[in-house]
Protein backbone atom coordinates (compact mmCIF):
# COMPACT_ATOMS: atom_id res chain seq x y z
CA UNK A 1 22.86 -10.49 -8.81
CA UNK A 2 19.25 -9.64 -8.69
CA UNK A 3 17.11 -13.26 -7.68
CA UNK A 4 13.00 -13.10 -8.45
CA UNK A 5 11.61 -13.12 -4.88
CA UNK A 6 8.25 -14.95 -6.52
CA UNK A 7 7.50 -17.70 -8.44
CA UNK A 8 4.02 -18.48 -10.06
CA UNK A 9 3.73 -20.56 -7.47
CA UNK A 10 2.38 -18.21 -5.39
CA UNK A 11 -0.20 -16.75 -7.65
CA UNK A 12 -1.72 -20.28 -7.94
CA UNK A 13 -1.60 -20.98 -4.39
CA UNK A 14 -3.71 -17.95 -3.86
CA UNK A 15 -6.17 -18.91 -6.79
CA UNK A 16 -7.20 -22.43 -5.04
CA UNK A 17 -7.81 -20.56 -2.22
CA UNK A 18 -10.52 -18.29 -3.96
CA UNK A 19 -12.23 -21.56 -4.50
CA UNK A 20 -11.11 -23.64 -1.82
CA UNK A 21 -11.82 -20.89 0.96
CA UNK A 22 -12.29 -22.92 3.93
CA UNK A 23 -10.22 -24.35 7.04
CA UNK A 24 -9.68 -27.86 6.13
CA UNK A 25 -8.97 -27.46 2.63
CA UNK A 26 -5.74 -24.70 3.77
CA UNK A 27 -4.91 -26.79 6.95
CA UNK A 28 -4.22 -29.67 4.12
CA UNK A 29 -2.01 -26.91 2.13
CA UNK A 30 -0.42 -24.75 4.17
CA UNK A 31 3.32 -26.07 3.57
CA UNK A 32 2.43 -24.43 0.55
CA UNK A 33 1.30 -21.28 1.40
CA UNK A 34 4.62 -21.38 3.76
CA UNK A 35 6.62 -22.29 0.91
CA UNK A 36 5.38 -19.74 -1.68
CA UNK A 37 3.59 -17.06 -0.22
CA UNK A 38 4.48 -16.46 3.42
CA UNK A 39 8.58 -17.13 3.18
CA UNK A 40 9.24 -15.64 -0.48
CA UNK A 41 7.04 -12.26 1.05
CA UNK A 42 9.26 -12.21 4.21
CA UNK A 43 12.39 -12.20 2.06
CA UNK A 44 10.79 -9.57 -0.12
CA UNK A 45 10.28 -7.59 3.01
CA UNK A 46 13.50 -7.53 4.01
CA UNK A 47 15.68 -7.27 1.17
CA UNK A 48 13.51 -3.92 0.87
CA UNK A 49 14.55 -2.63 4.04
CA UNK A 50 17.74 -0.68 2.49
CA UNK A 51 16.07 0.40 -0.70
CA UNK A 52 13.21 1.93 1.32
CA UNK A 53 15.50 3.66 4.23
CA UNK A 54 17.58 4.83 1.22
CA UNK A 55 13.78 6.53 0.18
CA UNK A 56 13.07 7.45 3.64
CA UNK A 57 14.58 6.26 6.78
CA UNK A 58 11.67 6.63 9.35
CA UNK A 59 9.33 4.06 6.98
CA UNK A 60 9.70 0.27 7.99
CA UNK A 61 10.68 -2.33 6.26
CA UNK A 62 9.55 -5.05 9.36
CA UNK A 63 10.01 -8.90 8.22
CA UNK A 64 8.97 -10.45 11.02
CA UNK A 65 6.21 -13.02 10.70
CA UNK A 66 3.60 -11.33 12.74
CA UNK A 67 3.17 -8.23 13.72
CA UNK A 68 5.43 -6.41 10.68
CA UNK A 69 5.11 -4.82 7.55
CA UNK A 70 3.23 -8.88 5.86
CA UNK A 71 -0.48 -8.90 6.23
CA UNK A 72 -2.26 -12.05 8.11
CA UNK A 73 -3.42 -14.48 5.89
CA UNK A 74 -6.55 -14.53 8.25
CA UNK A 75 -9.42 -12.19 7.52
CA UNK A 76 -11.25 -10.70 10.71
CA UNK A 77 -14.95 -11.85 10.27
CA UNK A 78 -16.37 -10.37 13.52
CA UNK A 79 -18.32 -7.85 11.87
CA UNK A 80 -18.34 -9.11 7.92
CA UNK A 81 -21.16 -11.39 6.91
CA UNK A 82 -18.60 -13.24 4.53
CA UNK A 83 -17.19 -15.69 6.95
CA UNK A 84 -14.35 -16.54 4.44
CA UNK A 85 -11.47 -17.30 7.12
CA UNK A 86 -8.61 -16.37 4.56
CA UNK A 87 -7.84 -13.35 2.67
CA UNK A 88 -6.92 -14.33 -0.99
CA UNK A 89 -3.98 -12.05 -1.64
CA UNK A 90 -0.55 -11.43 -0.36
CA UNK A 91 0.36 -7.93 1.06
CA UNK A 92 2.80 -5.89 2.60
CA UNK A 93 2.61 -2.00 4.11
CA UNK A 94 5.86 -0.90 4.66
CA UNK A 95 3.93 2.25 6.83
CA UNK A 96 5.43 5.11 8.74
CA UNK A 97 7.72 4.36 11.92
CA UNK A 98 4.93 6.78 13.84
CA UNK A 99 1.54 4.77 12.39
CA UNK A 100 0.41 1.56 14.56
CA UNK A 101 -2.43 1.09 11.95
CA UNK A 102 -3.02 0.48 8.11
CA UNK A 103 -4.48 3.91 7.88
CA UNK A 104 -0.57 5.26 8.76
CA UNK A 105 1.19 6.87 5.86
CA UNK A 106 2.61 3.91 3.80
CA UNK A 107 4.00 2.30 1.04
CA UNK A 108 1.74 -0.77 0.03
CA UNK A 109 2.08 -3.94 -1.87
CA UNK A 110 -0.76 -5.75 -3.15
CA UNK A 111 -0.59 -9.76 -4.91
CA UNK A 112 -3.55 -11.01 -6.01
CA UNK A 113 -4.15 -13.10 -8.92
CA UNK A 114 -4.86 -10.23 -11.94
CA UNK A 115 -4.83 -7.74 -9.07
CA UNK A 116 -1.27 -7.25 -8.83
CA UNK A 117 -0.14 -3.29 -7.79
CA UNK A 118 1.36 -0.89 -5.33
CA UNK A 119 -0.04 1.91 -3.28
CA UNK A 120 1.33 5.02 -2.02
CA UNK A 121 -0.36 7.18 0.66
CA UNK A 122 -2.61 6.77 3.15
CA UNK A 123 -6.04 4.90 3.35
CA UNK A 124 -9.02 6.32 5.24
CA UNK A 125 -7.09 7.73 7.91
CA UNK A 126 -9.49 9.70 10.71
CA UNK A 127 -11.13 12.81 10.02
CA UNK A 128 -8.63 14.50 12.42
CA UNK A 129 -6.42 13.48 9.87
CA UNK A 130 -7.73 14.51 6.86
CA UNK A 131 -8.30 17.57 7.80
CA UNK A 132 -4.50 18.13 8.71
CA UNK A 133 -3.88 16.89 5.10
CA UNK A 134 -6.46 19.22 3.71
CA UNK A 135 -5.43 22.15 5.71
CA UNK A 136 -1.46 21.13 4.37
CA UNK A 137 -3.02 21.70 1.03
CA UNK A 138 -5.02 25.25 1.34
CA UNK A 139 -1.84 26.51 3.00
CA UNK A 140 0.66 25.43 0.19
CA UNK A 141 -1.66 24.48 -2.73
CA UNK A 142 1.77 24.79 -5.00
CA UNK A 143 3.56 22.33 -3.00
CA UNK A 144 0.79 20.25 -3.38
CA UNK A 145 0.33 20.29 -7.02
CA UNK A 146 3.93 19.68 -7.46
CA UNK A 147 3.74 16.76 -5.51
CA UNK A 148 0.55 15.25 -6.94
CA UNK A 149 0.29 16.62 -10.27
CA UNK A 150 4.25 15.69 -11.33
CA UNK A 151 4.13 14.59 -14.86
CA UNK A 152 6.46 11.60 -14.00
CA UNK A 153 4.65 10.69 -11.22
CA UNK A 154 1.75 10.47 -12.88
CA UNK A 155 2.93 8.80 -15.50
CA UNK A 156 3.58 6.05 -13.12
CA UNK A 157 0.52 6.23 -11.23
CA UNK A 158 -3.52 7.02 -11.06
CA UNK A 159 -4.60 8.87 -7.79
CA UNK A 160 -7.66 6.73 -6.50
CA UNK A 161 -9.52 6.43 -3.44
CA UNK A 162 -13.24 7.88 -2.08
CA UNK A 163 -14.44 11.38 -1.55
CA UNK A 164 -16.95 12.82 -0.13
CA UNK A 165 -20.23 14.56 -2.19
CA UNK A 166 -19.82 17.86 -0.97
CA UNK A 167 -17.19 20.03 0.60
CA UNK A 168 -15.98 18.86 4.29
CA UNK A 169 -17.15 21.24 6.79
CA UNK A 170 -14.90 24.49 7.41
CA UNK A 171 -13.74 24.69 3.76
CA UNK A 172 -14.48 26.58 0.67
CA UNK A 173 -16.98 24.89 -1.86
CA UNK A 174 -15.10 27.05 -4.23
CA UNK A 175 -11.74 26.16 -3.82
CA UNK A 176 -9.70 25.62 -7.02
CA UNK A 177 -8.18 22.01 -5.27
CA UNK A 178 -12.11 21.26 -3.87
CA UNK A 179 -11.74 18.13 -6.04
CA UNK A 180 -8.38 17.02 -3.68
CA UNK A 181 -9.55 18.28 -0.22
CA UNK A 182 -13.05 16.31 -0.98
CA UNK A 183 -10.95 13.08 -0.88
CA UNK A 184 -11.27 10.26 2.19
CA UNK A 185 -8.31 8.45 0.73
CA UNK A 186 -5.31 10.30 -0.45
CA UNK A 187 -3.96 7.08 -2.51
CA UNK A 188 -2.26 6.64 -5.39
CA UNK A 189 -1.84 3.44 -7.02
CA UNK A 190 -0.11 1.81 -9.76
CA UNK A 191 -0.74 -1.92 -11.93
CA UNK A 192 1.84 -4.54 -12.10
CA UNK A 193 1.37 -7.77 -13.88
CA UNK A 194 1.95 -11.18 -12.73
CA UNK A 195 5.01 -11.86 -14.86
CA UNK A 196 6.81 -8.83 -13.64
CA UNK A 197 6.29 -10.06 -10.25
CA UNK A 198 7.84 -12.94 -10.57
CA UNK A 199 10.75 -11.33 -12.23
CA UNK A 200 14.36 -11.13 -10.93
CA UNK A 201 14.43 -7.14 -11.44
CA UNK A 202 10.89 -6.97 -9.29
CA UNK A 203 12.73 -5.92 -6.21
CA UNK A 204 14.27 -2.58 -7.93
CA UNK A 205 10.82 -2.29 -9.83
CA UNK A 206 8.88 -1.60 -6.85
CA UNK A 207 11.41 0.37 -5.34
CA UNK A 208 11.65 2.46 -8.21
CA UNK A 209 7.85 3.30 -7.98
CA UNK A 210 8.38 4.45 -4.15
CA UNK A 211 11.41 6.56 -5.34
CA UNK A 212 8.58 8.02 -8.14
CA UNK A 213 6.10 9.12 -4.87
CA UNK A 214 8.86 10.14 -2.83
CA UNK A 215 7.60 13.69 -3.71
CA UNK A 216 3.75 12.58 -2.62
CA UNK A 217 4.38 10.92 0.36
CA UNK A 218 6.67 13.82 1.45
CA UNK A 219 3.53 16.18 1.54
CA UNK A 220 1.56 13.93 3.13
CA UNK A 221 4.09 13.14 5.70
CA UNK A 222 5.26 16.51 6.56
CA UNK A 223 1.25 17.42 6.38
CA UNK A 224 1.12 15.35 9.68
CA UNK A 225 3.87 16.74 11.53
CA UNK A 226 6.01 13.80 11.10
CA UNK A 227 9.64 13.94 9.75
CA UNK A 228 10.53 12.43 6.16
């Protein structure tokens, strides 16, 4: 029987902490972030695992508590000028068994308080990179609209991200996909809403999604020389 991973619990957890963003005021709360975000995402994480390898089997599905597919609660402020110590959402990238990095290929889930969603791609990967992807494209721009232009996938999801203002160096201005091979980010993204979170079916839900981009994160995958 399906079980709701999340309570609403969580998503008010992570709204104090907009407001209480500071050291002492989580020290004196942290049983609850344990008990409502950190443990209920670690379940989540893993009771993926077979849904996703049933996608894909070389993406990971990683629940351990550090250093898998969960996000640190603690923001890096080295180089920010907001010194806010904690991140105020919940997040997961279940990313390719090849990537070290968040800008891997990856399936991505995103809890925020009315920012609730899931991502599908791969964020600002190295120019290297993107130039393997755009070079994918030029050489099988078909394969490419099918993949990105799917009428069901789109129905699911909006393709977001940055590009750049002009055409990257060593490609045609004029190309009939300039719009796609412009792109830093080749994301696509799709809303959920708090009360499907919380949901017992929210498990399948998001797995159904990733099942939707198979098709999309194929290209991209394959694009990079890795295996799907």
């Amino acid at each position: 029987m399906a079980r709701a991973h999340f309570s609403p619990h969580l998503f008010d957890f992570l709204m104090d902490l907009r407001v209480n963003n500071n050291r002492e005021w989580f020290q004196g709360n942290k049983d609850r972030y344990e008990r409502h975000v950190k443990e209920p995402l670690l379940g989540f994480i893993e009771d993926f695992g077979p849904l996703l390898h049933a996608i894909s089997p070389h993406f990971v599905a990683d629940a351990r508590a550090n250093g898998g597919s969960m996000f640190r609660i603690y923001r890096d402020v080295r180089f920010s000028k907001d010194k806010s110590p904690y991140k105020t959402q919940a997040a997961a990238q279940f990313r390719h068994e090849a990537g070290k990095t968040a800008h891997a290929p990856g399936f991505y889930l995103h809890l925020a308080p009315g920012e609730v969603g899931a991502g599908v791609g791969i964020w600002r990967p190295a120019t290297p990179t993107l130039n393997e992807i755009r070079n994918a494209i030029v050489a099988d721009p078909d394969g490419w609209e099918q993949a990105s232009g799917d009428p069901g996938f789109l129905s699911e999801f909006s393709i977001v991200g940055d590009s750049l203002k002009r055409a990257p160096k060593g490609f045609d201005s004029d190309h009939p996909l300039i719009e796609d091979l412009r792109r830093k980010d080749y994301i696509a993204w799709v809303d959920f809403d708090e009360e499907e979170v919380v949901s017992p079916g929210f498990l399948e839900e998001f797995a159904g999604v990733c099942r939707q981009a198979a098709p999309y994160m194929r290209f991209l995958t394959s694009a990079l020389g890795l295996p799907f």
